[in-house]
Protein backbone atom coordinates (compact mmCIF):
# COMPACT_ATOMS: atom_id res chain seq x y z
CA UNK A 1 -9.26 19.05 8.21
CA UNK A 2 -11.72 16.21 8.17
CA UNK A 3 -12.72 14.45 11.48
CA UNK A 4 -14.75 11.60 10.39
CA UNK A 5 -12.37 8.70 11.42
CA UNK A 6 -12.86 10.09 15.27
CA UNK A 7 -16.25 9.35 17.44
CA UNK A 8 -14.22 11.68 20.25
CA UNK A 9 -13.38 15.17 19.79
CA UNK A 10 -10.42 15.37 18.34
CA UNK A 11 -9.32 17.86 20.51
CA UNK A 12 -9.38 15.69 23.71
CA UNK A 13 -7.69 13.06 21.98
CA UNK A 14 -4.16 12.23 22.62
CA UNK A 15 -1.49 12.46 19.76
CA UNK A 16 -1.15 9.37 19.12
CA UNK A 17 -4.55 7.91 19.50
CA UNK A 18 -5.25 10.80 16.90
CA UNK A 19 -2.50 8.86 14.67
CA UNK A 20 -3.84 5.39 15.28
CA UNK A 21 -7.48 6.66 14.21
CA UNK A 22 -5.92 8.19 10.78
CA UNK A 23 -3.99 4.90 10.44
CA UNK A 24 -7.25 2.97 10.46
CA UNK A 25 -8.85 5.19 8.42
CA UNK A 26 -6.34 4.30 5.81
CA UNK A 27 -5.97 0.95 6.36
CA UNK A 28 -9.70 0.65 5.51
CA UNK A 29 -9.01 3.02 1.82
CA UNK A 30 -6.72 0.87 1.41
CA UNK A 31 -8.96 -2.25 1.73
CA UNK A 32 -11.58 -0.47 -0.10
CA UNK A 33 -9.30 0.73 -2.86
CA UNK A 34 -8.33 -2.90 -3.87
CA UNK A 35 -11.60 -3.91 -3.93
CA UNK A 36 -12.53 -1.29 -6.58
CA UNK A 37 -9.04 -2.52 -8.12
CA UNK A 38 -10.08 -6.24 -8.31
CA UNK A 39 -13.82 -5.14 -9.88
CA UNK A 40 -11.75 -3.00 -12.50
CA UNK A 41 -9.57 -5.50 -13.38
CA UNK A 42 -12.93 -8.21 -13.24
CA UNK A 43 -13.93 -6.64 -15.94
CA UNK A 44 -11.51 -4.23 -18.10
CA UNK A 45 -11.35 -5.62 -21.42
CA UNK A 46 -8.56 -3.69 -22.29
CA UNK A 47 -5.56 -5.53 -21.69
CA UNK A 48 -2.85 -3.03 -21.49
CA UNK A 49 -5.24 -1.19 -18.70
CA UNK A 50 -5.52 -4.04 -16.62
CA UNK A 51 -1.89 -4.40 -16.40
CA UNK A 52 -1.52 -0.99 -15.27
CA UNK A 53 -4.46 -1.88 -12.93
CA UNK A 54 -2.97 -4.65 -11.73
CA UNK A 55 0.49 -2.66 -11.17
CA UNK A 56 -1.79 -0.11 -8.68
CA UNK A 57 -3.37 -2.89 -6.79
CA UNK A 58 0.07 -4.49 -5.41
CA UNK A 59 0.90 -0.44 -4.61
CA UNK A 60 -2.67 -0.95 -2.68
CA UNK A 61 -1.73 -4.43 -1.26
CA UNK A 62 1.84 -2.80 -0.52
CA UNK A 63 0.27 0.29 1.58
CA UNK A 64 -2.53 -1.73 3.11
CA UNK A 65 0.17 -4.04 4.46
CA UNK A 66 2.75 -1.59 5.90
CA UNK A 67 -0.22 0.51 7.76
CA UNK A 68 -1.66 -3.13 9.20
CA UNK A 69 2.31 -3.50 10.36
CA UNK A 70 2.26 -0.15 11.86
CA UNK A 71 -0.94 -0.73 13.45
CA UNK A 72 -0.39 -3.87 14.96
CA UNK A 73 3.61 -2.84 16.64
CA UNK A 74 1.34 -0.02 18.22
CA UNK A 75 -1.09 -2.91 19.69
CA UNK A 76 0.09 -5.69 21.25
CA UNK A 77 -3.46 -7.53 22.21
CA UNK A 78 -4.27 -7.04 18.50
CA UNK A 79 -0.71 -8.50 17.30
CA UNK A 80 -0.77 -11.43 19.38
CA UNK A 81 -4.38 -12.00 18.11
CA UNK A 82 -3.55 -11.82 14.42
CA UNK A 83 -0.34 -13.86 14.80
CA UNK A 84 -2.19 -16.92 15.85
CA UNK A 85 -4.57 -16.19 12.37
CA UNK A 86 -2.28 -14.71 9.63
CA UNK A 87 -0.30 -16.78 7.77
CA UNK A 88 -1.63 -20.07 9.29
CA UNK A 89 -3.48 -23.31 7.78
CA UNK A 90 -7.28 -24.56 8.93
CA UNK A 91 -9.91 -23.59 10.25
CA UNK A 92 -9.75 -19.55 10.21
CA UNK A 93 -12.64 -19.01 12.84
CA UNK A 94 -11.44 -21.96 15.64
CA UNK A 95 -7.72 -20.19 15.22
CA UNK A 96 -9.62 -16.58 15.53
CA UNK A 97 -11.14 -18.18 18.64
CA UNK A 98 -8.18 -19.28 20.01
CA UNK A 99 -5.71 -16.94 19.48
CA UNK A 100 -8.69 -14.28 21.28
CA UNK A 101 -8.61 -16.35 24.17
CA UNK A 102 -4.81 -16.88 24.73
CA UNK A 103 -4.32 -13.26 24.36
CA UNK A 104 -6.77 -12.91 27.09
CA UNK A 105 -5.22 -15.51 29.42
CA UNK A 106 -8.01 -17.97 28.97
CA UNK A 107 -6.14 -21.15 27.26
């Protein structure tokens, strides 16, 4: 069984920390799986491959979504931060700044 998602012993972790940590791990195969999906389909020539390419990166966009759901109804700090980010217009960073600060109590 691999261990490289921990920096603890795994051992000493709780059960569900241990479950968070493999949920991050692949949340970020996810992430990294549609980026090989988007280079693929960048440049596949072949257009009856990059529809089936294009059919396995909404199954990546799909998976990478559900374990960012998961992870976020297991943290609330990190929920409240992304709800004042996701799905919102402007300025990305000032809402990122904001939304830190009110989940800290510092409006």
């Amino acid at each position: 069984m691999g261990t490289d998602q921990y920096h603890e012993p795994p051992s000493e972790l709780p059960p569900e920390i241990r479950t968070f940590a493999r949920m991050c791990a692949s949340l970020s195969e996810e992430a990294e799986a549609i980026g090989w999906y988007v280079q693929r389909i960048a440049v596949e020539p072949d257009e009856e491959s990059r529809s089936i390419m294009k059919d396995s990166l909404g199954e990546e966009f799909k998976h990478f979504s559900m374990e960012l759901e998961f992870l976020l109804r297991k943290t609330p700090q990190w929920r409240a931060i992304a709800g004042g980010i996701l799905f919102t217009d402007g300025d990305i960073v000032d809402h990122g700044e904001a939304s830190e600060a009110a989940a800290a109590g510092e409006e």
